[in-house]
Protein backbone atom coordinates (compact mmCIF):
# COMPACT_ATOMS: atom_id res chain seq x y z
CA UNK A 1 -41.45 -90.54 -76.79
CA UNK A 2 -44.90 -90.81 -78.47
CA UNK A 3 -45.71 -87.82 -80.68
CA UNK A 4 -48.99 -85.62 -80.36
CA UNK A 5 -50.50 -84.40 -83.68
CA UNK A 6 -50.26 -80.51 -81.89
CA UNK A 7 -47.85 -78.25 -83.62
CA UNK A 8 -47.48 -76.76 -80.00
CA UNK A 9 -45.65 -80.26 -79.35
CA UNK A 10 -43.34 -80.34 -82.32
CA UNK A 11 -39.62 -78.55 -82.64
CA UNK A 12 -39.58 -75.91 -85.31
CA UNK A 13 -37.44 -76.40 -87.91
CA UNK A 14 -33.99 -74.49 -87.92
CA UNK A 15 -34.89 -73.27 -84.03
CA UNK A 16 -32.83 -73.53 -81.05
CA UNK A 17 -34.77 -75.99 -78.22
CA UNK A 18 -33.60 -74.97 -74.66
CA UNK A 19 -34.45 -77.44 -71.67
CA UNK A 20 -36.82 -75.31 -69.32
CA UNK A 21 -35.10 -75.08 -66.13
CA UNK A 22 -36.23 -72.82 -63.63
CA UNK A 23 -34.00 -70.39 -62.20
CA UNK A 24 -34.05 -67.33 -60.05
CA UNK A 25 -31.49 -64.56 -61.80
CA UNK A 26 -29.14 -63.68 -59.39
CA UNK A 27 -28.79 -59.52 -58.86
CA UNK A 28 -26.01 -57.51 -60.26
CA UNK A 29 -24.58 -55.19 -57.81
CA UNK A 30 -25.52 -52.31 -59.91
CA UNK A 31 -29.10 -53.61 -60.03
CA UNK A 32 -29.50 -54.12 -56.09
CA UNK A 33 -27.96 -50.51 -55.93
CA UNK A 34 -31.26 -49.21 -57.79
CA UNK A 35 -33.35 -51.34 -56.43
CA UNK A 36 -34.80 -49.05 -53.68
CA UNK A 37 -34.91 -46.46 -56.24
CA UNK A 38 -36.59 -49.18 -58.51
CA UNK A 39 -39.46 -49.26 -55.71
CA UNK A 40 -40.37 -45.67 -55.19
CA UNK A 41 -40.47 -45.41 -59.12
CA UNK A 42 -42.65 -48.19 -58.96
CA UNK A 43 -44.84 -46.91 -56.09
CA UNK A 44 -45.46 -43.85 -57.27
CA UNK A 45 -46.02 -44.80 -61.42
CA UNK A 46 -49.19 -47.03 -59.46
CA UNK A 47 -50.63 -44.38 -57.48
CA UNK A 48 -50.38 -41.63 -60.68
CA UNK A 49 -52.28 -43.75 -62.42
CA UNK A 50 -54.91 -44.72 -60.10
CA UNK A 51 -54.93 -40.56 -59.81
CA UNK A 52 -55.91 -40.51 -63.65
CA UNK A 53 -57.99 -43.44 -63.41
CA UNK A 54 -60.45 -42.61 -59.92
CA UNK A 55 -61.55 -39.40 -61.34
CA UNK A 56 -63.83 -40.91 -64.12
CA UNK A 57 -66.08 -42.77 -61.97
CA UNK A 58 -65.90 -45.68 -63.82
CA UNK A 59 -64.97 -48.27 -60.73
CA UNK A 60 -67.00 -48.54 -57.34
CA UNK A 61 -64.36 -47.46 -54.90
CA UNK A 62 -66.11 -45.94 -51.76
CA UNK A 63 -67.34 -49.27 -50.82
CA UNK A 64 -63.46 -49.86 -49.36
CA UNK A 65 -63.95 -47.29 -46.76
CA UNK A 66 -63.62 -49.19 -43.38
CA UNK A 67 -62.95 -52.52 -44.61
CA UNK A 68 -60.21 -54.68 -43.77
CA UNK A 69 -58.09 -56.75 -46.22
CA UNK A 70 -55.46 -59.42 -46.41
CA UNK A 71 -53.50 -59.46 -49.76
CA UNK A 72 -51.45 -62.63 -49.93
CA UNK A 73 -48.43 -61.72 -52.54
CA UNK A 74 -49.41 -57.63 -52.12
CA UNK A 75 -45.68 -56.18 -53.38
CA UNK A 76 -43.99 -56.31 -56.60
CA UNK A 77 -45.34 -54.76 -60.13
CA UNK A 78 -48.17 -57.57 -60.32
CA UNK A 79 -51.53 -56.99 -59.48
CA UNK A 80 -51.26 -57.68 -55.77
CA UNK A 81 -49.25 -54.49 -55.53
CA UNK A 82 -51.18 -51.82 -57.34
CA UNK A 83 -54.03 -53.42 -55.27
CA UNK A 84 -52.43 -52.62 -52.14
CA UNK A 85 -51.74 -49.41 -53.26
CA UNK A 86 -55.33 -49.03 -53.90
CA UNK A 87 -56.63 -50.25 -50.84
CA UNK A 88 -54.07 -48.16 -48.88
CA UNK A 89 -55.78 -45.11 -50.60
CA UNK A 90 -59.56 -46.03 -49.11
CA UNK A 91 -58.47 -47.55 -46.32
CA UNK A 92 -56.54 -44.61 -44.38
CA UNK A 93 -59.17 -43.51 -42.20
CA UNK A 94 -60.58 -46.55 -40.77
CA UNK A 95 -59.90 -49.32 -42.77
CA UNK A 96 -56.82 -51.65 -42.28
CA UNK A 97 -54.27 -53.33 -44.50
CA UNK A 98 -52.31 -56.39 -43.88
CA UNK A 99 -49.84 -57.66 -46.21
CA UNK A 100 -48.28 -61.20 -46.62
CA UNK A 101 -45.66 -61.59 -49.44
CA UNK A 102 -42.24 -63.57 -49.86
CA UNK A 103 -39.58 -61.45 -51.63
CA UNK A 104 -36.13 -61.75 -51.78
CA UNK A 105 -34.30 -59.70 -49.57
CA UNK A 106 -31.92 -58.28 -52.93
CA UNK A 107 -35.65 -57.88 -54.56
CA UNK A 108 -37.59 -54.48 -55.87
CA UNK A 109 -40.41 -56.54 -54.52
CA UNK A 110 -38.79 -56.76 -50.85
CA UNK A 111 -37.86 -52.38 -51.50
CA UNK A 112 -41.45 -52.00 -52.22
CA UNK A 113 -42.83 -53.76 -49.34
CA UNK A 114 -40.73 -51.65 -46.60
CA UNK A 115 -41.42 -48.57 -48.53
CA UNK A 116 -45.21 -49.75 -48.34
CA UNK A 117 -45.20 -49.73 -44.46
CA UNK A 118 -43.57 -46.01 -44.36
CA UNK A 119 -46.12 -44.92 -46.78
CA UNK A 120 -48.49 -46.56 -44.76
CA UNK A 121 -47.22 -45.02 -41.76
CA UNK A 122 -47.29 -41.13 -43.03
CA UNK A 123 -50.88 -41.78 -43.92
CA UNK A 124 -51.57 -42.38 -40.26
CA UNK A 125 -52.52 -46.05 -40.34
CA UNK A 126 -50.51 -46.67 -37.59
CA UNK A 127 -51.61 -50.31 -36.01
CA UNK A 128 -53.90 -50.56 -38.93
CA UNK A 129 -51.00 -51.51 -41.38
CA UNK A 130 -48.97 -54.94 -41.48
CA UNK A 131 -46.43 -56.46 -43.39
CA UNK A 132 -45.10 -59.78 -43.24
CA UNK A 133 -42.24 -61.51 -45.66
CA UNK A 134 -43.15 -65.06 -44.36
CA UNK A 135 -45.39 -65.70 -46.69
CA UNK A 136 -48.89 -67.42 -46.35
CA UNK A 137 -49.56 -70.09 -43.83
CA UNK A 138 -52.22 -71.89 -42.29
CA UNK A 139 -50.88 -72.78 -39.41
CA UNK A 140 -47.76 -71.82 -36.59
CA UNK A 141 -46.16 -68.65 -35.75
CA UNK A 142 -46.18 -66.95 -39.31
CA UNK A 143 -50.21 -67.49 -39.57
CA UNK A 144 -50.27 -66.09 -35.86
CA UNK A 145 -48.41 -63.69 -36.66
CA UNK A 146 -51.91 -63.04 -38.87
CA UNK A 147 -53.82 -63.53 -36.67
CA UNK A 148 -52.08 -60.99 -34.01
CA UNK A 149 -51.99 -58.30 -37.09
CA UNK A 150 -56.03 -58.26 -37.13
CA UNK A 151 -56.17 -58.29 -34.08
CA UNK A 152 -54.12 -54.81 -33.75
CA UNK A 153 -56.11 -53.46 -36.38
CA UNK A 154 -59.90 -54.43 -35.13
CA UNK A 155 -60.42 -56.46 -37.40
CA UNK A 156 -63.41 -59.06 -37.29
CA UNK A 157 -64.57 -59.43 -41.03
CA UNK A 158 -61.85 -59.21 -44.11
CA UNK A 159 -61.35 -59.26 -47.48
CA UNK A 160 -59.31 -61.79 -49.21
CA UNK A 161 -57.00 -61.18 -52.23
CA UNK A 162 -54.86 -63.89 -53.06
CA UNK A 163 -52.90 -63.07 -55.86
CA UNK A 164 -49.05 -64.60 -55.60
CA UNK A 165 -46.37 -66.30 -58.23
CA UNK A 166 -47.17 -68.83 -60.28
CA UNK A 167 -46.26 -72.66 -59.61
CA UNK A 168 -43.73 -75.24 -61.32
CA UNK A 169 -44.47 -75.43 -64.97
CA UNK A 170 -43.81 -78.12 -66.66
CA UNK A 171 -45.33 -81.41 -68.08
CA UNK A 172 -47.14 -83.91 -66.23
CA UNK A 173 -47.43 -86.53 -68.70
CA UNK A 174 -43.80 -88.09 -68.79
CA UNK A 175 -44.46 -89.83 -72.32
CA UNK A 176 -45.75 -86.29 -74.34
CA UNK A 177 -43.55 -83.25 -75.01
CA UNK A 178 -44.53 -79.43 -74.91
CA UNK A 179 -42.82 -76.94 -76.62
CA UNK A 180 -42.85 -73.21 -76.80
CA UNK A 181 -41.55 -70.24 -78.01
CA UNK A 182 -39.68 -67.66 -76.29
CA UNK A 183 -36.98 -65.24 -76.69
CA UNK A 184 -33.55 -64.66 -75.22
CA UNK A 185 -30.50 -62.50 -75.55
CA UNK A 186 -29.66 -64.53 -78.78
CA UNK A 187 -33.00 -64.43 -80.21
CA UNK A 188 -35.96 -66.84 -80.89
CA UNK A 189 -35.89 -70.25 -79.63
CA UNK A 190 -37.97 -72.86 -77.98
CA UNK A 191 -38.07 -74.38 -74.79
CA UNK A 192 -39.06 -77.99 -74.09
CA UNK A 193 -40.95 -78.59 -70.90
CA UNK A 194 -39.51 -81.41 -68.93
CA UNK A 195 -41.68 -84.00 -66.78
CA UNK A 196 -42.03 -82.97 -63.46
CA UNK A 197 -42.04 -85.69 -60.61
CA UNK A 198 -44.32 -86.26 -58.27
CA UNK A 199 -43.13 -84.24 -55.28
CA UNK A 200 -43.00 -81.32 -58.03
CA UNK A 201 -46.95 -81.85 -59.06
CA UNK A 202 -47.88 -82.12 -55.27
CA UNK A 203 -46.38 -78.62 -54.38
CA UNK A 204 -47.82 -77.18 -57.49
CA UNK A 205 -51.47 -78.45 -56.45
CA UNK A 206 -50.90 -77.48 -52.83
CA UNK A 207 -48.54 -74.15 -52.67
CA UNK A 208 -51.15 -72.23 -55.16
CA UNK A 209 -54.45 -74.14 -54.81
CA UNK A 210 -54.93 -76.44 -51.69
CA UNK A 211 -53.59 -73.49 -49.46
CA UNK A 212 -55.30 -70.73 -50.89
CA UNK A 213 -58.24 -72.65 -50.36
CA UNK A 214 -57.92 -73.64 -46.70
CA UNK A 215 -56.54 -70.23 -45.41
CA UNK A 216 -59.87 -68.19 -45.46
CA UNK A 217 -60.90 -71.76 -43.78
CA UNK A 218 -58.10 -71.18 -41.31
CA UNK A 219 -59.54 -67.84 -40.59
CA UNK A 220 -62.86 -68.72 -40.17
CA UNK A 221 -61.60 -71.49 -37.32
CA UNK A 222 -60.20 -68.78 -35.79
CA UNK A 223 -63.47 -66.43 -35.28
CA UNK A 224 -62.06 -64.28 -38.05
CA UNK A 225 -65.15 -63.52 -40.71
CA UNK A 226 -64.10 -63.79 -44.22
CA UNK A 227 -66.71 -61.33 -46.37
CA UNK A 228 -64.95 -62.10 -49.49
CA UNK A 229 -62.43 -64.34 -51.41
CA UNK A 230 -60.63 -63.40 -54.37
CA UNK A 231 -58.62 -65.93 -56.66
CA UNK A 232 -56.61 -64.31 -59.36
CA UNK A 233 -57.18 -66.59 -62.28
CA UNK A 234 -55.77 -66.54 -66.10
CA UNK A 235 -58.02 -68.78 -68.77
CA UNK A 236 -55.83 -70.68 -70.23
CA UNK A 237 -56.84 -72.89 -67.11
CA UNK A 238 -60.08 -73.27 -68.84
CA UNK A 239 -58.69 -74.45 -72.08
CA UNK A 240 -59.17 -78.43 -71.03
CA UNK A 241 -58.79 -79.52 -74.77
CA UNK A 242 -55.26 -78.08 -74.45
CA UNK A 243 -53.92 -80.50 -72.30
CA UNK A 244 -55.43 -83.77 -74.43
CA UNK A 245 -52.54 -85.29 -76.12
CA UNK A 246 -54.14 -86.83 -78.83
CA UNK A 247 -55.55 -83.33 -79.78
CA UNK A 248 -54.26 -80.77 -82.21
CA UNK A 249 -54.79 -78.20 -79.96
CA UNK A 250 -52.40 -79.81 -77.14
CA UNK A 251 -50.43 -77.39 -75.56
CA UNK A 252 -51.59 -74.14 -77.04
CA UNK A 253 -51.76 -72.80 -73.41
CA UNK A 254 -48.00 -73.09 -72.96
CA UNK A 255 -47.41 -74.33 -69.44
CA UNK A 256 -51.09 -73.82 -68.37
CA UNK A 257 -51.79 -77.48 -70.88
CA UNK A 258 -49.59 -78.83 -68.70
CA UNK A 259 -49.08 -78.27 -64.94
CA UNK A 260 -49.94 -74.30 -64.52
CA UNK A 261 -53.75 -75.77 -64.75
CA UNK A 262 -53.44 -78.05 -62.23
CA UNK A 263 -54.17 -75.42 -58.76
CA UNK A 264 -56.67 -73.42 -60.80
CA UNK A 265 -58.74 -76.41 -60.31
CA UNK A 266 -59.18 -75.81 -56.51
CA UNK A 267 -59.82 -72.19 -56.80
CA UNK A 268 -62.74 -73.04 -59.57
CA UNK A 269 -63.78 -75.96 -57.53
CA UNK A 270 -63.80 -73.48 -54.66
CA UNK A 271 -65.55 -70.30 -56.43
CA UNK A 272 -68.18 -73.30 -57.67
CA UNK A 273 -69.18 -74.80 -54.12
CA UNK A 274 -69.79 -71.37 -52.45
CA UNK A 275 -71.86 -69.68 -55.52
CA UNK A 276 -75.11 -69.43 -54.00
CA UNK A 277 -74.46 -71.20 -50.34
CA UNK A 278 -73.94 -68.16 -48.06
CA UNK A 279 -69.70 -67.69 -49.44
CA UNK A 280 -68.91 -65.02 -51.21
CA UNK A 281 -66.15 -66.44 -53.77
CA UNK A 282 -64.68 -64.56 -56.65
CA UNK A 283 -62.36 -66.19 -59.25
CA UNK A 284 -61.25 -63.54 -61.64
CA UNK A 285 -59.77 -63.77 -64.96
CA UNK A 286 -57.22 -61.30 -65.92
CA UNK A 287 -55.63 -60.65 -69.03
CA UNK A 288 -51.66 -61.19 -69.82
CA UNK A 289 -50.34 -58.94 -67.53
CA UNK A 290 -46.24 -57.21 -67.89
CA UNK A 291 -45.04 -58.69 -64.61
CA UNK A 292 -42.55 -60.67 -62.38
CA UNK A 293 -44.49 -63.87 -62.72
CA UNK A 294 -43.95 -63.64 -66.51
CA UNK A 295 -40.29 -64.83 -66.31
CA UNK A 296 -41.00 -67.74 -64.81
CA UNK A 297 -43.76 -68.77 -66.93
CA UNK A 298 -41.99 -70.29 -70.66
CA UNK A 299 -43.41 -68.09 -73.48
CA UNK A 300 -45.07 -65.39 -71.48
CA UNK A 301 -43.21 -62.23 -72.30
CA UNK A 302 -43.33 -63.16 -75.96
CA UNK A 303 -47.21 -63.85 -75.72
CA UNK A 304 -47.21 -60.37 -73.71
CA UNK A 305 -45.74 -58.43 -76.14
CA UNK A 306 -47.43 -60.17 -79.15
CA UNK A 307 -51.09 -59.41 -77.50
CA UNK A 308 -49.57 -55.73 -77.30
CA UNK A 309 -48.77 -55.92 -81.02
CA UNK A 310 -52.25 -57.69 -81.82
CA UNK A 311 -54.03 -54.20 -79.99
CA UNK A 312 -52.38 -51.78 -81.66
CA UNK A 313 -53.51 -53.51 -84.97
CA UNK A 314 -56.90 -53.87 -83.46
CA UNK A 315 -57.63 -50.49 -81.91
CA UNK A 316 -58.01 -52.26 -79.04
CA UNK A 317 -57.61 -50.16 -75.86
CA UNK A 318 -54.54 -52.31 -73.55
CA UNK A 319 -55.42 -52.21 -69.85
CA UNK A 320 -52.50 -51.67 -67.32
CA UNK A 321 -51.93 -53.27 -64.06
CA UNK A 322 -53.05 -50.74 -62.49
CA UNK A 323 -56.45 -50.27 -64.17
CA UNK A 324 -56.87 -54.30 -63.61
CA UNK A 325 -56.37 -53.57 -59.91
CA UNK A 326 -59.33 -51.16 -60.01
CA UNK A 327 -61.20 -53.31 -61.44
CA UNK A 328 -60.98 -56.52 -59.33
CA UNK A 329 -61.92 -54.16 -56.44
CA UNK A 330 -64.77 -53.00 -58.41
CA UNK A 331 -66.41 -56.95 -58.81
CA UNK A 332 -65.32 -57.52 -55.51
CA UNK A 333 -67.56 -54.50 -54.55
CA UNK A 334 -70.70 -55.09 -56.65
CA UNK A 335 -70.40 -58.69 -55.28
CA UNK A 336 -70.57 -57.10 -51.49
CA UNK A 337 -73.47 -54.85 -52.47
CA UNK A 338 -75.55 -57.81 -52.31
CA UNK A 339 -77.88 -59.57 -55.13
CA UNK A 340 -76.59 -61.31 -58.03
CA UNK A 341 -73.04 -61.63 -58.54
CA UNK A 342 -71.00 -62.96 -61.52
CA UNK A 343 -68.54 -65.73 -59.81
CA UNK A 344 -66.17 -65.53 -62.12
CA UNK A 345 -65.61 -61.64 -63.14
CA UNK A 346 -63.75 -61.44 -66.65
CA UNK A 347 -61.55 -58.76 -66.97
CA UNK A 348 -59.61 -60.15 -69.97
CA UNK A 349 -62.67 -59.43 -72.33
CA UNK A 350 -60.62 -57.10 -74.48
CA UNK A 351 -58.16 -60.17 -75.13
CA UNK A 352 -60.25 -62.81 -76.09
CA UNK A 353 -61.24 -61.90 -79.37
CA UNK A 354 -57.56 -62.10 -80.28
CA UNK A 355 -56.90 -65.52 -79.08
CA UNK A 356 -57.33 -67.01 -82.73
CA UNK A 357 -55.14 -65.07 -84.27
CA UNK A 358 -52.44 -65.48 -81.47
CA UNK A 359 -52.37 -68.89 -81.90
CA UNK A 360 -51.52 -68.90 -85.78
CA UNK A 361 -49.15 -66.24 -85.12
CA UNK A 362 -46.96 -68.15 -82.62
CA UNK A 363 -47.21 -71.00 -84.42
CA UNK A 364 -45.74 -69.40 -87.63
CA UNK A 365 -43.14 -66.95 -85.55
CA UNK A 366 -39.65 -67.85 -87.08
CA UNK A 367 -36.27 -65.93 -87.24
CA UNK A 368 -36.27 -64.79 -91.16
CA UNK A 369 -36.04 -61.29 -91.46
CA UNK A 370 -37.74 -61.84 -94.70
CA UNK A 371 -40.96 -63.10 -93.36
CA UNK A 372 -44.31 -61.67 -92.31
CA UNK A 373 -43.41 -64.14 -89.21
CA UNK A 374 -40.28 -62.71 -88.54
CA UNK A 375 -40.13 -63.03 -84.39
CA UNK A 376 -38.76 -59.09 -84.11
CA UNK A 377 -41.95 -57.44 -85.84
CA UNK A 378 -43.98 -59.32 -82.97
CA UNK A 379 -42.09 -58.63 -80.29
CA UNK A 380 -40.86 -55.50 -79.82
CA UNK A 381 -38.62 -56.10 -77.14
């Protein structure tokens, strides 16, 4: 294997090195016991919050009143779900909510989603208020299925939120190696990215960017109006450097140097075509965000916890998944208002400033009690 000259492609000395191989942990019994439990906690943590939050005026809310929304991956403790709750809020009266996720059916995510329609239900939404576990499609019975849901609710223009799991990571470039840190129940180690093949690159390009991309299409072709689209984005998709080989700086975005990049591209390409031809296209950046998605990602709850760390030193107020759900509404609403709207909203402003210092950090993170490095006074787990 030919070596890069990136430390983010190098073992570290005296670490373990894990193959990444992605797996979905399998429930304990006690754990699928709690898990409805797990949901209502869940539920209601969102919508205390968004009561704190509301009151200060600081997002442009009203302008959800009436509307009608599709959130594609709208359960679980990621964004899609505190924007749902959110939405649900506005949207009682005369607005409409239709969800389309894919949870297990042992999964907090699957709990929240049925307590989501009886929520929905004692608001009085009534035929305004669908749920599907399907998951997205552009085409047979589970994108009629869509289709029929609008329909029921009157809907003729909607909002688009697409914000669902991450792809396959791994590395597309079968001669170079990627490496990064994480942590498990034995401590600090690193995990080597493995090549993917080809059928594994094409569903990463299509699952998360060629089909998020067509569906508003989809709905268009069907005489449904599509007033806004909203990617969820993360910037180490930007970082193009990163996924250079030959460059010191190869692999610094984990998985997103690698393959995680690959269906950001259609969602930029996207948000880039319709900016200023009569689409409104939103691709926003979020920070590291505490959720589901971050298990499946190599590195990402270590890098969560670390930017945690990095605040606290910083005085630098964290924003909550809940706060970051206000605040994608709050773009998408200024960009509905009409006038000039920023394409590509960047909610992650508080974390960029730090990204410098992360980077020597991980790089140096070891498992020596002794050192300023030590992985346990970064991660407080």
């Amino acid at each position: 294997m030919i070596e890069s000259p990136s430390p983010f492609a190098k073992p570290h000395p005296g670490l373990r090195v894990k193959e990444y191989q992605a797996v979905v942990p399998r429930p304990t019994p006690d754990q699928i016991g709690r898990f409805p439990q797990d949901a209502t906690e869940l539920l209601d943590r969102i919508w205390t919050r968004h009561n704190e939050l509301i009151p200060y005026g600081q997002y442009g809310l009203d302008w959800i009143r009436g509307r009608h929304f599709i959130i594609a991956g709208g359960t679980g403790p990621g964004l899609g779900g505190a924007l749902e709750s959110a939405i649900r809020r506005f949207a009682s009266v005369d607005g409409s909510v239709t969800v389309v996720s894919r949870d297990l059916s042992r999964s907090v995510g699957f709990e929240m989603g049925k307590q989501m329609v009886q929520r929905a239900q004692n608001m009085g939404f009534g035929s305004r208020y669908h749920l599907s576990n399907d998951g997205m499609a552009l085409d047979g019975p589970s994108f009629d299925w869509i289709l029929q849901s609008l329909k029921e609710s009157g809907a003729k223009e909607v909002i688009t939120s697409i914000a669902s799991p991450p792809p396959w990571p791994g590395c597309c470039r079968i001669r170079r190696r990627s490496m990064w840190k994480d942590v498990d129940e034995e401590g600090l180690f690193q995990y080597k990215l493995l090549p993917l093949t080809d059928q594994q690159i094409e569903n990463t390009r299509h699952i998360m960017g060629r089909m998020a991309v067509e569906f508003p299409e989809k709905l268009v072709e069907a005489g449904i109006k599509v007033a806004v689209t909203t990617y969820i984005d993360w910037r180490g998709s930007l970082d193009v450097i990163s996924r250079d080989p030959e460059s010191v700086f190869y692999g610094r975005q984990g998985p997103y140097s690698t393959s995680l990049y690959l269906p950001k591209e259609f969602l930029q390409a996207d948000t880039i075509k319709s900016y200023g031809h009569g689409r409104i296209v939103l691709d926003v950046f979020l920070p590291v965000m505490r959720t589901r998605a971050l298990g499946f990602i190599p590195g990402a709850i270590p890098q969560s916890f670390i930017f945690e760390k990095m605040m606290k030193l910083s005085g630098i107020r964290h924003r909550d998944v809940p706060e970051l759900a206000l605040g994608t509404l709050d773009q998408i609403g200024r960009a509905l208002s009409g006038g000039t709207h920023n394409p590509f909203p960047r909610l992650d402003e508080h974390e960029i400033p730090l990204e410098e210092w992360y980077w020597q950090i991980v790089q140096r993170l070891n498992d020596d009690p002794a050192s300023e490095f030590y992985w346990k006074k970064w991660i407080e787990m």
